[in-house]
N, C-alpha and C. Protein backbone atom coordinates (compact mmCIF):
# COMPACT_ATOMS: atom_id res chain seq x y z
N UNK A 1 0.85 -1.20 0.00
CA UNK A 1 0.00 0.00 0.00
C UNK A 1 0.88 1.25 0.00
N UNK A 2 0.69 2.01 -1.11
CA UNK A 2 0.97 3.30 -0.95
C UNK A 2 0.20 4.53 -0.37
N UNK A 3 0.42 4.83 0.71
CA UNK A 3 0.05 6.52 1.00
C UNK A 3 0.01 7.67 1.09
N UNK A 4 -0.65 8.62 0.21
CA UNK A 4 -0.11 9.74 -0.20
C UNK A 4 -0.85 10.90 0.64
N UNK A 5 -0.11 11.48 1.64
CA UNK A 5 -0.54 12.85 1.94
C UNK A 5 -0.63 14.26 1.32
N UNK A 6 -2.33 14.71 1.64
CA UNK A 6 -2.16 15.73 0.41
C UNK A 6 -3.22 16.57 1.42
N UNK A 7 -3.30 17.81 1.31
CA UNK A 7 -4.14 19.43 2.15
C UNK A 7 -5.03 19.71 1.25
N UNK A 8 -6.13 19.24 1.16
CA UNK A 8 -7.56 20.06 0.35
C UNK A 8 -7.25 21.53 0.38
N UNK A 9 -7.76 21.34 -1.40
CA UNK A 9 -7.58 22.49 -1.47
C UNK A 9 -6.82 23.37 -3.23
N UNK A 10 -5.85 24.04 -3.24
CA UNK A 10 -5.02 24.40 -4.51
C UNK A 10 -4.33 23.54 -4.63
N UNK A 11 -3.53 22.87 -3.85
CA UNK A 11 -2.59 21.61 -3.59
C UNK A 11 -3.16 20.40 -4.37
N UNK A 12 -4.29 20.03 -3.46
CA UNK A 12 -4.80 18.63 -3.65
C UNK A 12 -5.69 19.03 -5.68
N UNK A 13 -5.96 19.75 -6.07
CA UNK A 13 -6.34 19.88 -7.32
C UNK A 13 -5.46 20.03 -8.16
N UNK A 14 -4.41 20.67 -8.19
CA UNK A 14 -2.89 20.69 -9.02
C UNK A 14 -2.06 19.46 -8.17
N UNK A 15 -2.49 18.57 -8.22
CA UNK A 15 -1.60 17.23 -8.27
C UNK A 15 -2.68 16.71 -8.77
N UNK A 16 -3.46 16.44 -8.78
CA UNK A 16 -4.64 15.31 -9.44
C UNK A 16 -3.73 15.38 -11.09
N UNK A 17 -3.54 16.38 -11.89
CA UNK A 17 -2.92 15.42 -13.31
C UNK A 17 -1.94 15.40 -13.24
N UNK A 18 -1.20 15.26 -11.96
CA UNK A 18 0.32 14.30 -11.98
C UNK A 18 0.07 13.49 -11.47
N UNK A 19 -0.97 12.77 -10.48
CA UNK A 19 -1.37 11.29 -10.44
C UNK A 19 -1.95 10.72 -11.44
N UNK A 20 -3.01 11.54 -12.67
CA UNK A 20 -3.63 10.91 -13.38
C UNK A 20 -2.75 10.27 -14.42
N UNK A 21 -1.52 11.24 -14.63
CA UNK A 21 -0.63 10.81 -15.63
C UNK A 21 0.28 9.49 -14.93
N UNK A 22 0.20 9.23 -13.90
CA UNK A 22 0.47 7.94 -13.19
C UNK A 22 -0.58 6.80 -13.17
N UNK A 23 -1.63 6.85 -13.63
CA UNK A 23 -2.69 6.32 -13.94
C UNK A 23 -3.81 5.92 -12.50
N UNK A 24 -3.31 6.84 -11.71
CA UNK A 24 -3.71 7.19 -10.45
C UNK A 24 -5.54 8.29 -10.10
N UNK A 25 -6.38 7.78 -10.20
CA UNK A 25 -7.36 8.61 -9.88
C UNK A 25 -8.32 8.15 -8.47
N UNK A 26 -8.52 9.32 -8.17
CA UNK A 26 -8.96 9.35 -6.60
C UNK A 26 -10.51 9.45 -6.79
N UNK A 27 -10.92 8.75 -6.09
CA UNK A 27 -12.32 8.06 -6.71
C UNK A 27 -13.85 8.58 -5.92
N UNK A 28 -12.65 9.84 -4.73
CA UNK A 28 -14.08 10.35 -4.03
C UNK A 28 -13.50 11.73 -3.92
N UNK A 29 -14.74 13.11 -4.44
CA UNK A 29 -14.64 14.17 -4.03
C UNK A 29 -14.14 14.39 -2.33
N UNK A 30 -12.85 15.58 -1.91
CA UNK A 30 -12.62 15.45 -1.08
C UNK A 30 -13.63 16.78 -0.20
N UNK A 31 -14.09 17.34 -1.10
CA UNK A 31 -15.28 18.63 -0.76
C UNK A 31 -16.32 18.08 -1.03
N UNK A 32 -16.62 16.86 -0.67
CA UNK A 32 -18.14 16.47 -0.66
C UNK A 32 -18.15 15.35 0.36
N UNK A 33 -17.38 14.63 0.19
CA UNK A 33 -16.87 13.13 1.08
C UNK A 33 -16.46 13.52 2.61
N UNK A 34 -16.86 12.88 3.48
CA UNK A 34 -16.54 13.46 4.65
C UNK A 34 -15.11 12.10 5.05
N UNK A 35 -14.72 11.80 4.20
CA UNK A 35 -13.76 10.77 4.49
C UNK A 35 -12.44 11.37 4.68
N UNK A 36 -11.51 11.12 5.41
CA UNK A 36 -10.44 11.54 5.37
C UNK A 36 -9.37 10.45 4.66
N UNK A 37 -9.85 9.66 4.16
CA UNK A 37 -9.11 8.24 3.84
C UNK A 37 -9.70 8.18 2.44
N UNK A 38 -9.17 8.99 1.35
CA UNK A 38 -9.73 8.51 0.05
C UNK A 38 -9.51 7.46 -0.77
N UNK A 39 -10.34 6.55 -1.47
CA UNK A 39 -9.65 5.12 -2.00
C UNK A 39 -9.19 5.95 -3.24
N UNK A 40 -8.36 5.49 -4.53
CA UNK A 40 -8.31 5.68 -5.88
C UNK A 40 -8.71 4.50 -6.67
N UNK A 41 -8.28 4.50 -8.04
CA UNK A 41 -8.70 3.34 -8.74
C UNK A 41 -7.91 2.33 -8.81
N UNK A 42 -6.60 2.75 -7.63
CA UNK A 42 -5.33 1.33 -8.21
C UNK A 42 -5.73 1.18 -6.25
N UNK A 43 -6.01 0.06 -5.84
CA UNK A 43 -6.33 -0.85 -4.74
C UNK A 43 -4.86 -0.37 -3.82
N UNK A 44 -3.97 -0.24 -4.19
CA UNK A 44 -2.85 -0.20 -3.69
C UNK A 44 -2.40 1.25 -3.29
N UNK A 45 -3.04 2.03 -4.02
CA UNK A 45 -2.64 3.48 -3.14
C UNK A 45 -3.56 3.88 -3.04
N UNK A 46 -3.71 5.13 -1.88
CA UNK A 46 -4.87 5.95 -0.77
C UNK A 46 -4.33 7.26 -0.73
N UNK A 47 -4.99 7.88 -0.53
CA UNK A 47 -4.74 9.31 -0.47
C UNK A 47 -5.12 9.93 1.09
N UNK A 48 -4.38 10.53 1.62
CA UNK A 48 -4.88 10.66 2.92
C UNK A 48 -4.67 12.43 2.96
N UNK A 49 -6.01 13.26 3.81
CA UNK A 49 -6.15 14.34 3.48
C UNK A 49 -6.06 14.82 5.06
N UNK A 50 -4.68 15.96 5.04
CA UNK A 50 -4.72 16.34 6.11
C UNK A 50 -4.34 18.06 6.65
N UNK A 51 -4.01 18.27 7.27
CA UNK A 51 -3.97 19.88 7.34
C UNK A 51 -2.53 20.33 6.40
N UNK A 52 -2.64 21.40 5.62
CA UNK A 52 -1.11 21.26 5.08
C UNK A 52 0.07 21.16 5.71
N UNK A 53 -0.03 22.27 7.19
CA UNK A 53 1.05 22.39 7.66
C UNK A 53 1.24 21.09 8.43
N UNK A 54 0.63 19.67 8.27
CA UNK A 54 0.93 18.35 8.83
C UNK A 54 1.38 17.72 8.15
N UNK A 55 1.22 17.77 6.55
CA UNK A 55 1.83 16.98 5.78
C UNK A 55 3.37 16.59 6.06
N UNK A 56 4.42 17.72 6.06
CA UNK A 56 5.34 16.79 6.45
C UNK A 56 5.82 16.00 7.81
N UNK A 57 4.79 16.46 8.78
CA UNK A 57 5.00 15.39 9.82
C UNK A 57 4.31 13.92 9.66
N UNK A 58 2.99 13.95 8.92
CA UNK A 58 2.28 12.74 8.57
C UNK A 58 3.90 12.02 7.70
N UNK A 59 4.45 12.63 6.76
CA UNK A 59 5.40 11.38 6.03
C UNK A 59 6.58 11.68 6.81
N UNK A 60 7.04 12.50 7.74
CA UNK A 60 8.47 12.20 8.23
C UNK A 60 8.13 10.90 9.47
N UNK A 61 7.12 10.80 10.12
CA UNK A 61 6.88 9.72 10.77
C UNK A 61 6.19 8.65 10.37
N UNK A 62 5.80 8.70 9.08
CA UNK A 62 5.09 7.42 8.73
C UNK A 62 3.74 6.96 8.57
N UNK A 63 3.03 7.93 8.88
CA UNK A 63 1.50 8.07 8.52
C UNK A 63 1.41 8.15 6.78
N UNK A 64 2.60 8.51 6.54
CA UNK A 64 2.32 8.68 4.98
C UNK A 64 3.90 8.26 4.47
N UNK A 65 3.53 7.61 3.26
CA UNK A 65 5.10 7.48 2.25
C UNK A 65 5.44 8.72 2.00
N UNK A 66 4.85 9.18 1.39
CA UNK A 66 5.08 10.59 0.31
C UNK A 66 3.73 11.52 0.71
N UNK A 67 4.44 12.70 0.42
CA UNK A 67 3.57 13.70 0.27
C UNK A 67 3.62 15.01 -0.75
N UNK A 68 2.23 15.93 -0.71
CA UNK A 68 3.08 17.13 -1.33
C UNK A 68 2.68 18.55 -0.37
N UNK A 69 3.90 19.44 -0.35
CA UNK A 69 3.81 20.12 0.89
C UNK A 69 4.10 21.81 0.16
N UNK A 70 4.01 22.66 0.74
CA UNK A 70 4.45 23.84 0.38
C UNK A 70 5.80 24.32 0.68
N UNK A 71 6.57 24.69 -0.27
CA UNK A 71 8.00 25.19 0.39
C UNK A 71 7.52 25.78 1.72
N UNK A 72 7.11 26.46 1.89
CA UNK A 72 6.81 27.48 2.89
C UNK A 72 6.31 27.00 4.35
N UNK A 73 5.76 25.74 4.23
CA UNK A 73 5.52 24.93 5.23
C UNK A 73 6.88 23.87 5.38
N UNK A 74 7.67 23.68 4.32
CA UNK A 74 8.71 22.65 4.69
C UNK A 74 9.71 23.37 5.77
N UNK A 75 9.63 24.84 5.25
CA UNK A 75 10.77 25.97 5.76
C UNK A 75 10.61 25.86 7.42
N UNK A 76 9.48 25.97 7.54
CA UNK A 76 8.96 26.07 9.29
C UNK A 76 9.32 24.74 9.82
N UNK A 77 8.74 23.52 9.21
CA UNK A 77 9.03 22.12 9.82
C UNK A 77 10.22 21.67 9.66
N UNK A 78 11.15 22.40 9.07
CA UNK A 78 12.94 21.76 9.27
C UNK A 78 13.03 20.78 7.27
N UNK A 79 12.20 19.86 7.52
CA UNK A 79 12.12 19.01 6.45
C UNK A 79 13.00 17.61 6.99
N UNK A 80 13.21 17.49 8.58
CA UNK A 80 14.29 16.51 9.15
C UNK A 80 13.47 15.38 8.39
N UNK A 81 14.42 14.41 8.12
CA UNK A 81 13.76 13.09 7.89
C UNK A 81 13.07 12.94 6.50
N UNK A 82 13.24 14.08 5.86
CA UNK A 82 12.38 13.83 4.52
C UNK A 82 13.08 14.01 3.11
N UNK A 83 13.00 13.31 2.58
CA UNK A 83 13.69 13.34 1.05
C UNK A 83 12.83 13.62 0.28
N UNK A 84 13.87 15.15 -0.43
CA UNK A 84 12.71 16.11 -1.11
C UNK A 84 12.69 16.17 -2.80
N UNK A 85 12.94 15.02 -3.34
CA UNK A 85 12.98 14.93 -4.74
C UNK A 85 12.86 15.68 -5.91
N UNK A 86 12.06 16.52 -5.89
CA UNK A 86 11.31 17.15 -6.69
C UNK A 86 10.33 18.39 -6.44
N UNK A 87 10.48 19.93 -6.96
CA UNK A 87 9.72 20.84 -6.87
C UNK A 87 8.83 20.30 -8.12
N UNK A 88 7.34 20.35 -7.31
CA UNK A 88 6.34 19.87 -9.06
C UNK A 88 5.72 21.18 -9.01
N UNK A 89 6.72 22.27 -9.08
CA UNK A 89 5.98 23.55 -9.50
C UNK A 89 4.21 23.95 -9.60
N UNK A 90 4.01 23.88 -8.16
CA UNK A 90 2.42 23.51 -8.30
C UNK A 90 2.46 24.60 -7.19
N UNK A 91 0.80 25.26 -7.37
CA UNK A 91 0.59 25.73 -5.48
C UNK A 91 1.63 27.18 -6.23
N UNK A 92 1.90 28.13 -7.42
CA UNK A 92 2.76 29.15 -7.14
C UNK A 92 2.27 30.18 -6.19
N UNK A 93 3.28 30.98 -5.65
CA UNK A 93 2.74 31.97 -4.78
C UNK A 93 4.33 32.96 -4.43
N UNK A 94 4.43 33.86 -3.62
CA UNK A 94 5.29 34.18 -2.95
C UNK A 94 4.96 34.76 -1.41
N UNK A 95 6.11 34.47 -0.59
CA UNK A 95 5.86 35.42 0.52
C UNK A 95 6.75 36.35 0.14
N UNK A 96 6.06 37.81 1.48
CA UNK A 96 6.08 38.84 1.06
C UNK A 96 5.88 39.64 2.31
N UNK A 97 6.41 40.76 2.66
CA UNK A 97 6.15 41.66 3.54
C UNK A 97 5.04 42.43 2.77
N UNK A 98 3.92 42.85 4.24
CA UNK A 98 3.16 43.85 3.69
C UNK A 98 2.47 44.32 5.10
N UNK A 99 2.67 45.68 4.81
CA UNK A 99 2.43 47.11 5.54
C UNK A 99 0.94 47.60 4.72
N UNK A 100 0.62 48.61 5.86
CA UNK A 100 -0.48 49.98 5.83
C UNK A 100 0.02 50.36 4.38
N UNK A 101 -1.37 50.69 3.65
CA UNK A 101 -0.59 51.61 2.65
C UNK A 101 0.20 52.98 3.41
N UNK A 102 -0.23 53.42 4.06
CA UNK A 102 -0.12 54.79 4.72
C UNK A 102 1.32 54.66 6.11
N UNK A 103 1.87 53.62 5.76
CA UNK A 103 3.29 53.11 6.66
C UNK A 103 4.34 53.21 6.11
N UNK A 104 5.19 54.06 6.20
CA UNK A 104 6.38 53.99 5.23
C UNK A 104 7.67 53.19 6.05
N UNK A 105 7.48 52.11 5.62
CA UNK A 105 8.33 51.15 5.68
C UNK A 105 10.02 51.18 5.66
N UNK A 106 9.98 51.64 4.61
CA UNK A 106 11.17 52.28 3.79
C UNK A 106 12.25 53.17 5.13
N UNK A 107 11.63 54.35 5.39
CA UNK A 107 12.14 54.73 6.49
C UNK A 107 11.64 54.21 8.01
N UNK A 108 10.99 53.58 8.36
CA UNK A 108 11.01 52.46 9.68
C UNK A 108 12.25 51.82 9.09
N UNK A 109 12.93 51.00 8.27
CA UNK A 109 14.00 49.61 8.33
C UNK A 109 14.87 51.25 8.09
N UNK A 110 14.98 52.02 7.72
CA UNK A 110 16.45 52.71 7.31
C UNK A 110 16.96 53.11 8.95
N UNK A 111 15.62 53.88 9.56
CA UNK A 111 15.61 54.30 10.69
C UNK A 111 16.19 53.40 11.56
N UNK A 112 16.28 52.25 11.25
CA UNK A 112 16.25 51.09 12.87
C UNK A 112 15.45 51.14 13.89
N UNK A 113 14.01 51.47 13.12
CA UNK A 113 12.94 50.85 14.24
C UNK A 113 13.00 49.59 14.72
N UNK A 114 12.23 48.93 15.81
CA UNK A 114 12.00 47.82 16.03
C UNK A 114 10.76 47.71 15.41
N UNK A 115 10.55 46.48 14.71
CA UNK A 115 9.49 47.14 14.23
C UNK A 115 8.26 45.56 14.84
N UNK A 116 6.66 45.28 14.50
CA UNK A 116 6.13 44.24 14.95
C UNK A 116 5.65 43.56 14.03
N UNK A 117 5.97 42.37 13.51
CA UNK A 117 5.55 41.88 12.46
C UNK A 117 4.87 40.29 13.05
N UNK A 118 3.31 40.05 12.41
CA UNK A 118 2.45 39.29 12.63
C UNK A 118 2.76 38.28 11.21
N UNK A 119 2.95 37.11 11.70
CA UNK A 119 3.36 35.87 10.89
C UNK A 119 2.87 34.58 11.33
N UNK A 120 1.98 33.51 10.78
CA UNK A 120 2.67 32.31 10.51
C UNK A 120 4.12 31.56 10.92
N UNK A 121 4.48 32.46 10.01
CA UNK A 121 6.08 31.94 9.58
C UNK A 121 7.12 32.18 9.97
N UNK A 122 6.76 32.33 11.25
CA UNK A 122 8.16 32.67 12.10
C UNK A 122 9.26 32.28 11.76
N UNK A 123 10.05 31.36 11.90
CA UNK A 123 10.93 31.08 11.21
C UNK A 123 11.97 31.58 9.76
N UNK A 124 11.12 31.57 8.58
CA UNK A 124 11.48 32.30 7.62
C UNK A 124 11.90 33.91 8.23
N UNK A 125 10.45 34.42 8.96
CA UNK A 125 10.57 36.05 8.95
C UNK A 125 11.41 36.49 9.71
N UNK A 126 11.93 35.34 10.77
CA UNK A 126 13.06 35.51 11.83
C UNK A 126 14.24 35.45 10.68
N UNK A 127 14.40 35.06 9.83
CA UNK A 127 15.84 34.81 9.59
C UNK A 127 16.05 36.17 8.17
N UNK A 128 14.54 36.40 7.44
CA UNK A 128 14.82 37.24 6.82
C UNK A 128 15.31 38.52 7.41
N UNK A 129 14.72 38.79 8.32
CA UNK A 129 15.03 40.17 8.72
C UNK A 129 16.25 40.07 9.62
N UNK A 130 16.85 39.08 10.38
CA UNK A 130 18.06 38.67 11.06
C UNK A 130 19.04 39.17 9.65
N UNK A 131 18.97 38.65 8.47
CA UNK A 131 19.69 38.92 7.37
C UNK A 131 19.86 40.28 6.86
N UNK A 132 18.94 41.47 7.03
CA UNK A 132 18.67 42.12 6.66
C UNK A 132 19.21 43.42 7.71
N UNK A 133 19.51 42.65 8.83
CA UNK A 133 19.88 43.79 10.58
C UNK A 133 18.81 44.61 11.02
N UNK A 134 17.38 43.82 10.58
CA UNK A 134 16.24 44.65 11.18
C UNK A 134 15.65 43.86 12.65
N UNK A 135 15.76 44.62 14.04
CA UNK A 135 15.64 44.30 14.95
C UNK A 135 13.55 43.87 14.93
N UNK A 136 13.23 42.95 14.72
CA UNK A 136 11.58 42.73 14.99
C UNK A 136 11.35 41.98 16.17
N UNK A 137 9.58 42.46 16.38
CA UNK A 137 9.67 41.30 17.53
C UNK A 137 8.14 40.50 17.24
N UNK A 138 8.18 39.46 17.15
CA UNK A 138 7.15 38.62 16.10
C UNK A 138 6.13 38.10 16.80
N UNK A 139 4.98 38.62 15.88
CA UNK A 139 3.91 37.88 16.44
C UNK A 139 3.05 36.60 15.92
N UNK A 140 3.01 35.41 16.85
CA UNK A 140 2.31 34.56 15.87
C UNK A 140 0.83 34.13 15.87
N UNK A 141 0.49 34.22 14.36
CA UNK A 141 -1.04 34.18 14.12
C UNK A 141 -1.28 33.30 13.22
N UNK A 142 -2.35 32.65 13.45
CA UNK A 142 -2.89 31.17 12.49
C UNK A 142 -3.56 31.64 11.05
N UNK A 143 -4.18 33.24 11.10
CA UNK A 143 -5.14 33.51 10.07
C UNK A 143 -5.50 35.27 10.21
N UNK A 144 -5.67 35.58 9.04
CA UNK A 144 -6.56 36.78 8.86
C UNK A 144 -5.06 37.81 9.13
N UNK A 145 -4.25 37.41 8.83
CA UNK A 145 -2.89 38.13 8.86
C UNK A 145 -2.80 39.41 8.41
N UNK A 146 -3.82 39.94 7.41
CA UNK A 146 -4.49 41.46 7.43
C UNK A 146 -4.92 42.36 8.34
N UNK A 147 -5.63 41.71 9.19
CA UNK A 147 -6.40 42.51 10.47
C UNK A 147 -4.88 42.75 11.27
N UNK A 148 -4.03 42.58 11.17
CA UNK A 148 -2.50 42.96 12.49
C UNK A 148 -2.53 44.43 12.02
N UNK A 149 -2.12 44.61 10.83
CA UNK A 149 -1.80 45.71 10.41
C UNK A 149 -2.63 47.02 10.70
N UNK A 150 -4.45 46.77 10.56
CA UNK A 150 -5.68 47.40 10.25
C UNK A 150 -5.85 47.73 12.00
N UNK A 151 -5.42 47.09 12.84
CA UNK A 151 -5.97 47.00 14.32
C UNK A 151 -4.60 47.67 14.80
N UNK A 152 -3.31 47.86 14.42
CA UNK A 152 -2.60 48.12 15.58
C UNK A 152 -1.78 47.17 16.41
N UNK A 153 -1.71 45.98 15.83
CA UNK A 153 -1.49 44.72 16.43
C UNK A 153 0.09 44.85 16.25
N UNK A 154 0.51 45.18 14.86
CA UNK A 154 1.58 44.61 14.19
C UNK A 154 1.63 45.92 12.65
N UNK A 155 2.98 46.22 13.07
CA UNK A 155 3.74 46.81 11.91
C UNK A 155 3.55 46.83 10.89
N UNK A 156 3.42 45.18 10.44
CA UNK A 156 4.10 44.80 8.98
C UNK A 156 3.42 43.27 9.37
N UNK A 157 3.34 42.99 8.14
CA UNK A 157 2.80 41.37 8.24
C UNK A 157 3.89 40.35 7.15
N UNK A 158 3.91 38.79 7.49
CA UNK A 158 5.01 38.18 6.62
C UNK A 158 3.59 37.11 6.36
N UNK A 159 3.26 37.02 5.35
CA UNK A 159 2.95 36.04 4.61
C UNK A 159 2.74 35.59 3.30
N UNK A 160 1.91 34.75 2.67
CA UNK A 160 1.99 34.08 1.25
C UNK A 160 1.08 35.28 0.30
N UNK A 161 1.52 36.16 -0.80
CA UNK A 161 0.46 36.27 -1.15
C UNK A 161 0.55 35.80 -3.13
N UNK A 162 -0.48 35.75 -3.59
CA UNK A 162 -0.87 35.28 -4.80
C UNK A 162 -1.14 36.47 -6.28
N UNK A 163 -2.12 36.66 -6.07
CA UNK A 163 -2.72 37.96 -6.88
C UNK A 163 -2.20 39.32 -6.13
N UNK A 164 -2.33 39.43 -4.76
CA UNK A 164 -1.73 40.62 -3.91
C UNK A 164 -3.95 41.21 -3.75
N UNK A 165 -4.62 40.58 -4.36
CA UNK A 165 -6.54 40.75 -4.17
C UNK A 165 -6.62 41.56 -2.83
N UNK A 166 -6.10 40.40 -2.18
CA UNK A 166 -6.50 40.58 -0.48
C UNK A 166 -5.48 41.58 -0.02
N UNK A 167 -4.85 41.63 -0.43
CA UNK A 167 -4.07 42.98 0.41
C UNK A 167 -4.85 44.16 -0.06
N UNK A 168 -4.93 44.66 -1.50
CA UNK A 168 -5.50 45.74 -1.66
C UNK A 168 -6.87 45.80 -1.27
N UNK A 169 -7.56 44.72 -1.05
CA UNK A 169 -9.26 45.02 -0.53
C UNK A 169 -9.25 45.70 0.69
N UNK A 170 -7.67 45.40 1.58
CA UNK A 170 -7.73 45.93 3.01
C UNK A 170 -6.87 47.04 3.36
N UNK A 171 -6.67 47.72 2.35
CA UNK A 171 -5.82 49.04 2.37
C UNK A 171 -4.23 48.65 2.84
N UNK A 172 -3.48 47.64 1.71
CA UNK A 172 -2.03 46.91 2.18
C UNK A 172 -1.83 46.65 0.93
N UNK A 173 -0.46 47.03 0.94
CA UNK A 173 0.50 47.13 0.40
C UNK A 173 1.87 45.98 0.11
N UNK A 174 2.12 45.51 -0.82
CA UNK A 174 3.26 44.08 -0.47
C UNK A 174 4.66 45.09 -0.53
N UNK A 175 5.60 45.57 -0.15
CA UNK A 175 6.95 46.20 0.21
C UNK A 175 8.24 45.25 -0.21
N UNK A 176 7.89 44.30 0.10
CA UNK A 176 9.10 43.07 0.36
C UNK A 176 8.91 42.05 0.14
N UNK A 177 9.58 41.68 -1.25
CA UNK A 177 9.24 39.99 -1.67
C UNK A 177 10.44 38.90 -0.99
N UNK A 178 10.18 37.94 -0.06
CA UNK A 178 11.24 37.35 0.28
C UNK A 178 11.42 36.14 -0.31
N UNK A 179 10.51 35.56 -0.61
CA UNK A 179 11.29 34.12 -1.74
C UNK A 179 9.40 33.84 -2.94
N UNK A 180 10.10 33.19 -3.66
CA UNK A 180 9.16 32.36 -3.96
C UNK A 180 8.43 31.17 -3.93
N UNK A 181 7.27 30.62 -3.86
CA UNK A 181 6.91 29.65 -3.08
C UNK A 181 6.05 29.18 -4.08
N UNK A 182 6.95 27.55 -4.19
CA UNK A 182 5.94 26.15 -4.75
C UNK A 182 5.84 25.41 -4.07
N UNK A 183 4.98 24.05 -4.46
CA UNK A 183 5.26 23.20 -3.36
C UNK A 183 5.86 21.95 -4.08
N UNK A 184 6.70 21.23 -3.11
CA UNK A 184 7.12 19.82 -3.20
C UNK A 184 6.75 18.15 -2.87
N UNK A 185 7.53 17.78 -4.13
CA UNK A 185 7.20 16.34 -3.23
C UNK A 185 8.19 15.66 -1.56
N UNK A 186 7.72 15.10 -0.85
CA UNK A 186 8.35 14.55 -0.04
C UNK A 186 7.93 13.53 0.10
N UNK A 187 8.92 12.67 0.38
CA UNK A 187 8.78 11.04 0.67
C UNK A 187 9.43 10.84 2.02
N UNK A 188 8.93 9.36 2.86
CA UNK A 188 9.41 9.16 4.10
C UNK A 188 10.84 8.27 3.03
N UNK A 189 11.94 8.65 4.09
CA UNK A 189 13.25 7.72 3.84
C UNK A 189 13.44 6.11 4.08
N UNK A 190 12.43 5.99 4.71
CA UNK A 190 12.45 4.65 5.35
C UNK A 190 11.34 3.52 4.17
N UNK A 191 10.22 4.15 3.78
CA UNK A 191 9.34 3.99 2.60
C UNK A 191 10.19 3.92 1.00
N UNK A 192 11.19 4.64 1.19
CA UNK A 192 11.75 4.44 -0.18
C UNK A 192 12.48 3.90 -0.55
N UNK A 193 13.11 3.05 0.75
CA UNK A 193 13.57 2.00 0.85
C UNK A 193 12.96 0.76 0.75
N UNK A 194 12.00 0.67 1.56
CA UNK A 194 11.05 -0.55 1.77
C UNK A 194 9.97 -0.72 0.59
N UNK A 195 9.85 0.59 -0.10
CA UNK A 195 8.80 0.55 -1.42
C UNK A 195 9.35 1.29 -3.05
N UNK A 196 10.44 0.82 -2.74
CA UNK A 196 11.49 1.54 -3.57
C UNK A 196 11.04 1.64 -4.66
N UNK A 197 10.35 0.70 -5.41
CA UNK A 197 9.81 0.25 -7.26
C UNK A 197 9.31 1.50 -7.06
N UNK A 198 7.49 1.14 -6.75
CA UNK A 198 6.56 1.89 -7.15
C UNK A 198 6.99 3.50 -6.28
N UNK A 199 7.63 3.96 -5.79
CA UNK A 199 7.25 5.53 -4.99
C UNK A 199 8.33 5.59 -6.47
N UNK A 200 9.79 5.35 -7.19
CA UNK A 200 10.56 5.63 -7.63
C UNK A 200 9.77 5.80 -8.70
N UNK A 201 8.66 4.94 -9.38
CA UNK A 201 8.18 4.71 -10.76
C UNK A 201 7.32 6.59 -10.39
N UNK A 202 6.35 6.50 -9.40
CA UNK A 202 5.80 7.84 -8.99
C UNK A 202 6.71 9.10 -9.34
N UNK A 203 7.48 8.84 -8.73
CA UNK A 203 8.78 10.15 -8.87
C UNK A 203 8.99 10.65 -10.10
N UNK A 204 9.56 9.44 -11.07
CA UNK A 204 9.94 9.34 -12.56
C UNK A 204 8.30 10.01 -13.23
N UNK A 205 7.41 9.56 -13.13
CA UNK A 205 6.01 10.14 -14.00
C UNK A 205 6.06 11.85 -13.47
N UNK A 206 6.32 11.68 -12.15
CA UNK A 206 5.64 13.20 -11.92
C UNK A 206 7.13 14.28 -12.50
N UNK A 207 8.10 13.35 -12.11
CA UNK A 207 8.96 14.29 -12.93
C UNK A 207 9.05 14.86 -14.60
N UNK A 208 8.71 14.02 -15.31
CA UNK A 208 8.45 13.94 -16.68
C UNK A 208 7.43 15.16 -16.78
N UNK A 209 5.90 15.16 -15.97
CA UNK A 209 5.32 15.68 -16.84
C UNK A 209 5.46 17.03 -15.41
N UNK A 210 6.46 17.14 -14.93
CA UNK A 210 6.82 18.59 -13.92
C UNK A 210 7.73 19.56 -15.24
N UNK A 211 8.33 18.51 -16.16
CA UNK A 211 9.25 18.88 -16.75
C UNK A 211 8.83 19.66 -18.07
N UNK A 212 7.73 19.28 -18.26
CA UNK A 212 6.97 19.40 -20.01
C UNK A 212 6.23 20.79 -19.38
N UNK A 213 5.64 21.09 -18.18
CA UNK A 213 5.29 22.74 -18.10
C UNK A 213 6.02 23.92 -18.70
């Protein structure tokens, strides 16, 4: 049995035709199905649907062979224990600093403010601005990473954005692009050993058609 961890959602729909091209199809809506255990059409692999930022703990311990995860979530979880094969350029996005329109940023970092930045992603935003010699002091938030800025909470905000939609609906601004963000495959090390054929044959398809984009 193969098990593949995957986050409903942009993720779990941009991998469906790199499984299909594996001849892999998942045989129950995951926005209609209240299953967390999806069958496909090959008896031998399952799809298991879980929060994104769990995916790589579900395959670094073994709940899952393989998975696919967001750079941006691998960055926070270390990636210990996981062999990362392949970016399948899926999930694009970037993180990004973003301020008040009406915050000039520019002179806060020249100045050497301290400044308060509301993140997720601690990690990343700790090391960007460590890089950068901007003294912050971080706040962490699960969601709605807009409202820091709008309330007084927080300076500056560090997270993913896409179109940049949601920033401008809320009077914000993106200032600072710090990387770009796809997501990857990961496999457990211990699985790719013990299921070496088929996760390797997986790898080889999704690489091929990662490659033809």
């Amino acid at each position: 049995m193969i098990t593949l961890a995957l986050s409903k959602g942009r993720i779990f729909d941009e991998t469906l035709p790199l499984l299909q091209a594996a001849g892999i199809e998942v045989t129950e809506d995951p926005e209609t199905s209240r299953k967390l255990i999806l069958p496909t059409n090959r008896p031998e692999v399952r799809v298991v649907l879980v929060r994104a930022t769990d995916v790589p703990t579900y395959v670094q311990y073994g709940g899952a062979d393989l998975g696919v995860a967001g750079k941006d979530v691998l960055l926070e979880h270390g990636g210990q224990g996981l062999y990362q094969p392949l970016d399948l350029r899926i999930a694009k996005c970037r993180m990004s600093v973003a301020v008040r329109a009406d915050f000039d940023y520019a002179a806060a970092v020249k100045q050497g403010s301290r400044l308060r930045v509301a993140t997720k992603y601690t990690t990343v935003a700790r090391q960007h601005f460590a890089d950068k010699g901007v003294h912050v002091d971080l706040i962490k938030l699960y969601g709605s990473m807009e409202l820091a800025p709008l309330t007084g909470l927080a300076d500056a905000i560090v997270d993913l954005v896409s179109t940049g939609g949601t920033l401008r609906a809320n009077n914000l601004v993106e200032v600072e692009k710090i990387m770009d963000i796809s997501s990857r495959l990961v496999v457990n090390q211990a699985a790719l050993k013990v299921k070496r054929e088929p996760i390797r044959r997986l790898i080889e398809i999704f690489s091929t058609v990662t490659q033809k984009r």
